[in-house]
C-alpha atoms as a PDB file:
ATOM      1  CA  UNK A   1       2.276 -10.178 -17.727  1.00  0.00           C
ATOM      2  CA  UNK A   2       1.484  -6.327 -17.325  1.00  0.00           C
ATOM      3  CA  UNK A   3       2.301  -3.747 -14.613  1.00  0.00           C
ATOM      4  CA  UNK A   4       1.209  -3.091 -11.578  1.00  0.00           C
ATOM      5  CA  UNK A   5       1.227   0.364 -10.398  1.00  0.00           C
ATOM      6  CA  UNK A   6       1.462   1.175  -7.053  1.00  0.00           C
ATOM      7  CA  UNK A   7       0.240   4.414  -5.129  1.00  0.00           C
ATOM      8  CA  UNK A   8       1.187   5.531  -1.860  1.00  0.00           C
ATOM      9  CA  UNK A   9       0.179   9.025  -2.464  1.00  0.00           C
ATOM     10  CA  UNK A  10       3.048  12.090  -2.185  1.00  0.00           C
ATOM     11  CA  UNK A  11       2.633  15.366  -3.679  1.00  0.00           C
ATOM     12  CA  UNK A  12       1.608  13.283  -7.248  1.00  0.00           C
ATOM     13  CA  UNK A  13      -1.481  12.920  -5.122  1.00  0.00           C
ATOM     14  CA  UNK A  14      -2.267  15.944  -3.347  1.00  0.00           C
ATOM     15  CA  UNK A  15      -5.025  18.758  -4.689  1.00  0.00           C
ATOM     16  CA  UNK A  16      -5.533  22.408  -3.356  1.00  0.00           C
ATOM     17  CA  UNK A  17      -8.292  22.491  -0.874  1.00  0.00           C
ATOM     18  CA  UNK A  18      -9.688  26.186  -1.373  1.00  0.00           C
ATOM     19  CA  UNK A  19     -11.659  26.246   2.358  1.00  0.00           C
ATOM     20  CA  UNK A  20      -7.975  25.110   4.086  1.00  0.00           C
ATOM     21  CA  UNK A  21      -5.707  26.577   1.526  1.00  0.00           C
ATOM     22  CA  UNK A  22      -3.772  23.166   2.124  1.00  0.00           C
ATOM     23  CA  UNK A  23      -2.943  20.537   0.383  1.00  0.00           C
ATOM     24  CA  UNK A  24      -4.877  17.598   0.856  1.00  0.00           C
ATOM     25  CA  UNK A  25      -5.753  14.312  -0.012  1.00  0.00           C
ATOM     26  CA  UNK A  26      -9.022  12.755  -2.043  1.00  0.00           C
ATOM     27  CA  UNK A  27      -8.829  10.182  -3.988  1.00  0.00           C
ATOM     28  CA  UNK A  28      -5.628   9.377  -6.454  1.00  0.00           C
ATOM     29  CA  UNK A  29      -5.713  10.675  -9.908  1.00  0.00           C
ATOM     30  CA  UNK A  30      -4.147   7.846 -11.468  1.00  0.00           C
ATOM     31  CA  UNK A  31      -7.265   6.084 -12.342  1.00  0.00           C
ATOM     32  CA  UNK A  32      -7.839   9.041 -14.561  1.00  0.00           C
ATOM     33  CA  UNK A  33      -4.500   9.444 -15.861  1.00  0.00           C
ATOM     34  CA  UNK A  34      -4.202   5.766 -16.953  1.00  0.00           C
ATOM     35  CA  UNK A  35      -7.239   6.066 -18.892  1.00  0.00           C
ATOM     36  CA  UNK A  36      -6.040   8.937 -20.504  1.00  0.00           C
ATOM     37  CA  UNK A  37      -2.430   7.314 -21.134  1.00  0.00           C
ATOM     38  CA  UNK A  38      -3.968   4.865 -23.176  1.00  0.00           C
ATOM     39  CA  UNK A  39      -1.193   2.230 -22.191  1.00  0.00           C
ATOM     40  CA  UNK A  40      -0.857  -0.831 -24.851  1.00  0.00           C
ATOM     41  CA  UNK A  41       0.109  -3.318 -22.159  1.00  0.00           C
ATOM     42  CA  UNK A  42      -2.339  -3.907 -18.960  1.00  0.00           C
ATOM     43  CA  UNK A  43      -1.689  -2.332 -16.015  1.00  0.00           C
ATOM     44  CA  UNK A  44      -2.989  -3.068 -12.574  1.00  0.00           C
ATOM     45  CA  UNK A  45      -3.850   0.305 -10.093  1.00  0.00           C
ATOM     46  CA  UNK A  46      -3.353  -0.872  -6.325  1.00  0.00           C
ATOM     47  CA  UNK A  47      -3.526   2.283  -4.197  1.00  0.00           C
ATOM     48  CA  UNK A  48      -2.088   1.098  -0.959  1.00  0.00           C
ATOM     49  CA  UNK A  49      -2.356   4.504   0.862  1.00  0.00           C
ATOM     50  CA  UNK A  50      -2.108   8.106   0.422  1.00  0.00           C
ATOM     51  CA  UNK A  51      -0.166  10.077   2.319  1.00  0.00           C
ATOM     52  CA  UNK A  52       2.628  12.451   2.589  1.00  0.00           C
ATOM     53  CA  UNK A  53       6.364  10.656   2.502  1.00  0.00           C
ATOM     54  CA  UNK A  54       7.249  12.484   5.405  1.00  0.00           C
ATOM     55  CA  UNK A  55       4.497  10.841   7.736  1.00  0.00           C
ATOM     56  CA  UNK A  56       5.249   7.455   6.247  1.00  0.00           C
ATOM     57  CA  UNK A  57       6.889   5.060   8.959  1.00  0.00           C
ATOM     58  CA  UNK A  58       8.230   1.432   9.025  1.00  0.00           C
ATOM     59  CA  UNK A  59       4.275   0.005   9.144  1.00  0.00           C
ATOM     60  CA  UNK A  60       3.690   1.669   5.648  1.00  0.00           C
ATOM     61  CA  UNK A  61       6.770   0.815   4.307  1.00  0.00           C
ATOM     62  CA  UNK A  62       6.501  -2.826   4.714  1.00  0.00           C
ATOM     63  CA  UNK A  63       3.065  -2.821   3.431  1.00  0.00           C
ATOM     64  CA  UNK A  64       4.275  -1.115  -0.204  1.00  0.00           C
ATOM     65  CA  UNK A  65       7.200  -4.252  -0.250  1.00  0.00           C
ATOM     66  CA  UNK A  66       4.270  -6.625   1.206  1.00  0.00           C
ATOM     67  CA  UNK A  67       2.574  -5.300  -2.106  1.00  0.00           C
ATOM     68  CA  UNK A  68       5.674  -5.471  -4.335  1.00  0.00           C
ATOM     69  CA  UNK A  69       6.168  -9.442  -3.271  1.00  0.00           C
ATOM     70  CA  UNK A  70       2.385 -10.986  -3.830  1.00  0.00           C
ATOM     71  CA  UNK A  71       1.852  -9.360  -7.045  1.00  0.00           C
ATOM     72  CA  UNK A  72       2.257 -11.541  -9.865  1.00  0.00           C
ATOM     73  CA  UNK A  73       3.513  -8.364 -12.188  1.00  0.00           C
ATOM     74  CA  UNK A  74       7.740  -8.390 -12.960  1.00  0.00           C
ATOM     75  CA  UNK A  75       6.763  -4.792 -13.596  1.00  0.00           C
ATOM     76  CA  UNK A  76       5.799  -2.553 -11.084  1.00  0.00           C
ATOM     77  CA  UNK A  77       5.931   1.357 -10.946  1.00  0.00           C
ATOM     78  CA  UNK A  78       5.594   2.745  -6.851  1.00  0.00           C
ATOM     79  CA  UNK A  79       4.386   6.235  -7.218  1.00  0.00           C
ATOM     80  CA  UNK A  80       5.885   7.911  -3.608  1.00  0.00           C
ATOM     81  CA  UNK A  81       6.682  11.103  -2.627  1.00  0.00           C
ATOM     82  CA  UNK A  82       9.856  12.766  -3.030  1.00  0.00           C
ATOM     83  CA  UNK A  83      10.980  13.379   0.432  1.00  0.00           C
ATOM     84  CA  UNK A  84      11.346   9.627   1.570  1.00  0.00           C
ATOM     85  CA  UNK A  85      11.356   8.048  -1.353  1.00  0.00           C
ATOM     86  CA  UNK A  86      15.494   7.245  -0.721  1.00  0.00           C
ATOM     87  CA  UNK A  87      14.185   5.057   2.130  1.00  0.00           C
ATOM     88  CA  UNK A  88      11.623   3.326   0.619  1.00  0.00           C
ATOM     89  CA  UNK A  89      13.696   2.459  -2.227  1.00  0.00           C
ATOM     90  CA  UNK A  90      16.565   1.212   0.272  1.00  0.00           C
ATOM     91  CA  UNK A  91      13.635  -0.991   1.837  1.00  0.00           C
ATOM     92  CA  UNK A  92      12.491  -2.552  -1.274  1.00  0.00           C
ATOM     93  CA  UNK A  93      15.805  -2.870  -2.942  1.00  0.00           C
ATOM     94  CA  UNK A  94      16.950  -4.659  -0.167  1.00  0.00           C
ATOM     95  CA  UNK A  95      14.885  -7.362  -0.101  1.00  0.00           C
ATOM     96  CA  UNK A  96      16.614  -8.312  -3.701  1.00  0.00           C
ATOM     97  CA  UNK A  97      12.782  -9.119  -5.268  1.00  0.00           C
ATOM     98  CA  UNK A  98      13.157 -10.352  -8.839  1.00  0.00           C
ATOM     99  CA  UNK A  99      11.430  -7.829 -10.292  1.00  0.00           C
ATOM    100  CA  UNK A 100      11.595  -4.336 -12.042  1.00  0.00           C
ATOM    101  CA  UNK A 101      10.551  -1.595  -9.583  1.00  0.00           C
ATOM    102  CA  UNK A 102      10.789   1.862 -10.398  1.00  0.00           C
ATOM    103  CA  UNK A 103       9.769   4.486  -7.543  1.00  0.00           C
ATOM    104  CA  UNK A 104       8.491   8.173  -8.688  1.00  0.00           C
ATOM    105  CA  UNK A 105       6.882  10.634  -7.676  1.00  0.00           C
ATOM    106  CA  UNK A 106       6.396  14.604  -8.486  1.00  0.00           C
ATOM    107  CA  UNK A 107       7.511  17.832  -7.408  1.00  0.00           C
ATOM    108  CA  UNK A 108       4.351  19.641  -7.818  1.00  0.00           C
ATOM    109  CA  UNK A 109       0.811  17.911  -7.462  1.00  0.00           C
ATOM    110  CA  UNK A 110      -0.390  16.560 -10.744  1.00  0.00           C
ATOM    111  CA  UNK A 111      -3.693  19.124 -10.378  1.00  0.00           C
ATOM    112  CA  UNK A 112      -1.197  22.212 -11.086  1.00  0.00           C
ATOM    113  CA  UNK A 113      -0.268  23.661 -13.673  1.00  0.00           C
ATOM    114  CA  UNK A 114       3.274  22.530 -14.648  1.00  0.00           C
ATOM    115  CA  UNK A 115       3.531  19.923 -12.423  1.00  0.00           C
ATOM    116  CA  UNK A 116       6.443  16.834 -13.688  1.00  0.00           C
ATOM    117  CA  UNK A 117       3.761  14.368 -12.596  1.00  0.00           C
ATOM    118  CA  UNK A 118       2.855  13.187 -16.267  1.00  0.00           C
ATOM    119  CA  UNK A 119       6.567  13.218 -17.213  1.00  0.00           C
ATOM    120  CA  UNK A 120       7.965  11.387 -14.124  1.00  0.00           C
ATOM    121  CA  UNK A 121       5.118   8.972 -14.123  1.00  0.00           C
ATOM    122  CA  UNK A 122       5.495   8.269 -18.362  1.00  0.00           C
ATOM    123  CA  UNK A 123       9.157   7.857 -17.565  1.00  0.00           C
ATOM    124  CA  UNK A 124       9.213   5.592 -15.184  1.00  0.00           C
ATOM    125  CA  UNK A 125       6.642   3.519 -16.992  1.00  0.00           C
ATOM    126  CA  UNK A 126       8.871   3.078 -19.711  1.00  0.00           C
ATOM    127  CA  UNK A 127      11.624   2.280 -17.420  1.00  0.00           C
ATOM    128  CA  UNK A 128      10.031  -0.438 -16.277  1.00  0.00           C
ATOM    129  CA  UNK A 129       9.676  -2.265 -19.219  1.00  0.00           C
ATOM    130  CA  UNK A 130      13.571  -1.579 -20.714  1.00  0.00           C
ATOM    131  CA  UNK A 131      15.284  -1.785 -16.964  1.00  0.00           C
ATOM    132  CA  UNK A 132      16.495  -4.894 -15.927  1.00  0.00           C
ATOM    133  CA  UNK A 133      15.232  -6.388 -12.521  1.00  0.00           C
ATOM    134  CA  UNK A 134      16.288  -4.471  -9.689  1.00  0.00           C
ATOM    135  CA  UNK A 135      15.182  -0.745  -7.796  1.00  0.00           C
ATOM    136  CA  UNK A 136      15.118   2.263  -9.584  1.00  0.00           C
ATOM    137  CA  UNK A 137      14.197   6.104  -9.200  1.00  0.00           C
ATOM    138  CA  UNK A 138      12.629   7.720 -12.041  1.00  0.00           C
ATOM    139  CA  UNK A 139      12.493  11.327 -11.681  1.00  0.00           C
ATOM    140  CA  UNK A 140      13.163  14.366 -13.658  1.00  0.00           C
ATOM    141  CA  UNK A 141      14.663  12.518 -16.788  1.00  0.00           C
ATOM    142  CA  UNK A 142      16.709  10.351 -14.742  1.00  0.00           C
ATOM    143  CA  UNK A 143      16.889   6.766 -14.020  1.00  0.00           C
ATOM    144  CA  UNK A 144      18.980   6.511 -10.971  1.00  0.00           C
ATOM    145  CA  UNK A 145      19.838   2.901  -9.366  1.00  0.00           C
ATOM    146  CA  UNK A 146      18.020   3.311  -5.424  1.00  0.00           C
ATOM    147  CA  UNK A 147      21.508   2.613  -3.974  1.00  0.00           C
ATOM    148  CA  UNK A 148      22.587   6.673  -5.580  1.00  0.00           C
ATOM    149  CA  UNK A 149      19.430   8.479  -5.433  1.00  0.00           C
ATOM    150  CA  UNK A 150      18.522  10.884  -3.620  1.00  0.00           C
ATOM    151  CA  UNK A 151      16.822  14.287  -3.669  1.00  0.00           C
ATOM    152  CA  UNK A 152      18.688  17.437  -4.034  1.00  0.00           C
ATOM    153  CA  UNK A 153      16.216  19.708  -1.937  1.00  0.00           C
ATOM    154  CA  UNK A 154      18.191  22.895  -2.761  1.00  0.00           C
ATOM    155  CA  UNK A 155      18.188  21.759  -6.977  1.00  0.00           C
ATOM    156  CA  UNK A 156      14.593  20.487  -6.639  1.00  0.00           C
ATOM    157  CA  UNK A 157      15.854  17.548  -8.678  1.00  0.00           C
ATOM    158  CA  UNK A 158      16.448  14.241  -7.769  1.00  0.00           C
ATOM    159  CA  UNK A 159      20.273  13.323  -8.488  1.00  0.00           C
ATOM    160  CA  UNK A 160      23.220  10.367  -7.589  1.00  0.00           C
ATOM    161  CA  UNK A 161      25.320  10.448  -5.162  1.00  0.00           C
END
């Protein structure tokens, strides 16, 4: 049946605007990193919106589960950033959907050097298709049921409670 991946934008998402010195949003860079991937099973992109976790509210949080329920994918990865991403996994986990849903998300944007983008994101596709149904956080190496994760902002590292 395929995956859907889900973007919602985060620091994954973000690029260096020279002019501001800020970091902004474009566009997503998934398209390009899917094509680049070269994933064996389809996958579905569905950017729903791009912005920073921390000016997400309730309105943007029931649109990503909105999302998660009228896909026909089991599979779906939510690419989020890191700073809310507890509270959107509480939202969709919640709701009990009978699907596999693994949130992720990056430290540093995925147009700097060294950024975890690539791994989180590879990770948490192959979560998807080994986890059982339920809500999961994929980040740094981990995959952490969305009951226990949470970001340790002092470890930079996403770990259970």
């Amino acid at each position: 049946m395929g995956l859907r991946i889900i973007a919602t934008g985060g620091t994954f998402d973000k690029q260096y605007d020279p002019i501001d010195g800020k970091l902004t949003f474009e566009d997503s860079h998934l398209p390009e990193i899917l094509q680049t991937a070269r994933l064996a099973d389809k996958v579905v992109l569905e950017i729903v919106t791009l912005i920073d976790s921390l000016e997400m509210g309730p309105d943007q949080r029931e649109a990503i589960l909105e999302a998660c329920r009228r896909c026909p994918e089991e599979k779906i990865v939510i690419v989020h950033g890191t700073d809310t991403m507890r509270e959107t996994a509480r939202l969709i986990g919640q709701a009990g959907l009978d699907k596999c849903i693994v949130l992720t998300g990056a430290m540093v944007p995925y147009s700097i050097a060294r950024s975890d983008a690539l791994f989180n994101l590879g990770s948490a596709v192959a979560a998807s298709g080994l986890l059982e149904r339920g809500t999961w956080v994929a980040m740094n190496g981990r995959i952490l049921d969305w009951k226990s994760a949470r970001k340790d902002k002092k470890a930079g590292r996403f770990v259970a409670d």
